[in-house]
Structure formats: C-alpha cells, structure tokens
Protein backbone atom coordinates (compact mmCIF):
# COMPACT_ATOMS: atom_id res chain seq x y z
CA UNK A 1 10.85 10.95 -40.32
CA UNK A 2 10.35 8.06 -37.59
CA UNK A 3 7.79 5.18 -38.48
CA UNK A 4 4.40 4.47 -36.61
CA UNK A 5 6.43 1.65 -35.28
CA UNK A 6 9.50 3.46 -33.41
CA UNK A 7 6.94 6.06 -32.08
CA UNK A 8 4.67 3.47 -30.66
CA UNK A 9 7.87 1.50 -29.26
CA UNK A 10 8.80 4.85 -27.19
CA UNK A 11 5.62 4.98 -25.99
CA UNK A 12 5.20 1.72 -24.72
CA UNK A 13 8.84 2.33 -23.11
CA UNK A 14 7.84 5.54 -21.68
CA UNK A 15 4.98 4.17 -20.04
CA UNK A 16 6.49 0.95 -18.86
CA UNK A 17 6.49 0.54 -15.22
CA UNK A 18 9.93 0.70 -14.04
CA UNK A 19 11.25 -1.07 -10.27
CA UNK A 20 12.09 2.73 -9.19
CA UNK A 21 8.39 3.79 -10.50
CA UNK A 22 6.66 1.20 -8.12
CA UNK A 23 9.10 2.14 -5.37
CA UNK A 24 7.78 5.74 -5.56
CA UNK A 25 4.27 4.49 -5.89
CA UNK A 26 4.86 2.80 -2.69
CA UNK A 27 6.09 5.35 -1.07
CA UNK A 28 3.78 7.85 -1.64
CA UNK A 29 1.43 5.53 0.75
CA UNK A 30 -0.42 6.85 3.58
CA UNK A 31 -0.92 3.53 5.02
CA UNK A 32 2.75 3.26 5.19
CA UNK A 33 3.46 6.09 6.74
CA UNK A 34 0.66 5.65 9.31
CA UNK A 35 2.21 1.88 10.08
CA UNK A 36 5.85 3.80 10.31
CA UNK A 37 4.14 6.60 12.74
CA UNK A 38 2.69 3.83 14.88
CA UNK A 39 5.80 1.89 14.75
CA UNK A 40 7.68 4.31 16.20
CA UNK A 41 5.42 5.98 18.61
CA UNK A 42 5.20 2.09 20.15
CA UNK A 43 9.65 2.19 20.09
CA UNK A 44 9.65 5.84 21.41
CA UNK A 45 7.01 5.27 24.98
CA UNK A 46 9.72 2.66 26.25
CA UNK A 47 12.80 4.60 24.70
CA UNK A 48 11.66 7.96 26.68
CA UNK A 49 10.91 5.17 29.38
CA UNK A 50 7.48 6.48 30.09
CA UNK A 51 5.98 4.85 33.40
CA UNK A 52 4.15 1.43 32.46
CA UNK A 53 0.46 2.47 32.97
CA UNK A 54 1.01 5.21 30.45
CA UNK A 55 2.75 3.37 27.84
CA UNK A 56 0.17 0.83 28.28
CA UNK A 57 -2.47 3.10 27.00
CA UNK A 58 -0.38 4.88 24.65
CA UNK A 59 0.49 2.05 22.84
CA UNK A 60 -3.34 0.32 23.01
CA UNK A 61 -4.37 4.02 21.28
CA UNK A 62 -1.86 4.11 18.65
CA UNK A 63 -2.34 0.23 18.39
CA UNK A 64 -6.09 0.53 17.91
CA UNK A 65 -5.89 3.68 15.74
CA UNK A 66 -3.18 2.75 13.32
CA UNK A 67 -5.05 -0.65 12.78
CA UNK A 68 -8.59 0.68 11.93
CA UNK A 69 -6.78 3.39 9.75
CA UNK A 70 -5.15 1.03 7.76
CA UNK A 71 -7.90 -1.52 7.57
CA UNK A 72 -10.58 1.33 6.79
CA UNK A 73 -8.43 2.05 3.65
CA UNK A 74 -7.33 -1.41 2.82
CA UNK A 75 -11.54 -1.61 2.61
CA UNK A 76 -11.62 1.64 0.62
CA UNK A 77 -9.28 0.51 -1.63
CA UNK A 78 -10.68 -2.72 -2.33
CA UNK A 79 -14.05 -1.38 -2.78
CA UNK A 80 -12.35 1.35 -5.30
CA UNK A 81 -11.15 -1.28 -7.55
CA UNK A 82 -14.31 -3.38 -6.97
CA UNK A 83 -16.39 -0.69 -8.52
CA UNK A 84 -13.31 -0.03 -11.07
CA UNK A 85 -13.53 -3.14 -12.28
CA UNK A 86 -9.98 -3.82 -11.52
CA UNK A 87 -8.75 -6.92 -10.73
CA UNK A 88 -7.39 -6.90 -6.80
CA UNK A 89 -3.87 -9.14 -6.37
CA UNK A 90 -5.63 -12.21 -4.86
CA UNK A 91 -8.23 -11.98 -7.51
CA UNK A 92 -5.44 -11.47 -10.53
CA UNK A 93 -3.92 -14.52 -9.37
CA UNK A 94 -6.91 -16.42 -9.19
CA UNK A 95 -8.13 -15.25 -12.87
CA UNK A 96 -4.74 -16.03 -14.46
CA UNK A 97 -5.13 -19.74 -13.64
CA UNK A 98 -7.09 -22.09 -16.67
CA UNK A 99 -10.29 -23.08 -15.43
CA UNK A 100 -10.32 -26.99 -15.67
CA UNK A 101 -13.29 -28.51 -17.49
C-alpha cells in the first residue's frame, strides 16, 4: 500500500508544468497563428510580385487587421485575468518584489 506522501508526490509531478507542456500551450494560440497568417500574407504579395498599388493595400489590410485582432485579445485576456483575479506577468513581477518601508 503507497503512503499519503508518495501519492501526493505523483500528483504534484503529474501536474507539474513541463517545458514541452508550455510549448503546446503556446501553440495552441490564436494570436500566434493570426501574427504567422499576417506574416506571411505580407512575404507572399511581393513573392507572387503583385503590382505595388495592390500590395500596398493588401498589406495595410492584413497590417491593420492582424494588429486589432491581436490587441482586441491581448485586452480580452487581460481583462479575463483581471476579473480572475490572476496575477498578469507585469503585475507578478511587480508583486514578487518586498515593499520597502
């Protein structure tokens, strides 16, 4: 029969977040892939060698689009873990330093 202790120990190790784990996590992002998307619309309009005035909008459009889409959710997110109560990066930091007297 296994002790409190080992079974607690396995869970802990179970649930420990793992490099590969937060590369998954990471990749599971839509902003990502949006960035990516935009990224390589921009590379393909001169690659195809679309005429100038097109690219020109093309690339403002994606441009404009794939910024608002990832600032919208970067302001999602952060309002998420506002109302979570979770602590965003910048704000972790901040709390981990001792408050001088």
């Amino acid at each position: 029969m296994r002790s409190k202790r080992e079974i607690i120990w396995d869970k802990n190790i179970l649930n420990k977040e793992t490099p590969r784990k937060k590369m998954k996590q990471k990749l599971k992002s839509r902003k990502l892939w949006v960035a990516l998307g935009g990224l390589l619309t921009v590379v393909a309009t001169e690659w195809i060698g679309v005429g100038p005035e097109i690219a020109e909008k093309v690339i403002g459009a994606v441009v404009a689009i794939t910024c608002a889409y990832v600032g919208g959710q970067g302001l999602v997110d952060a309002l998420a873990a506002y109302a979570k109560g979770t602590a965003l990066a910048g704000e972790a930091a901040s709390a981990a330093k001792p408050k001088k007297k």
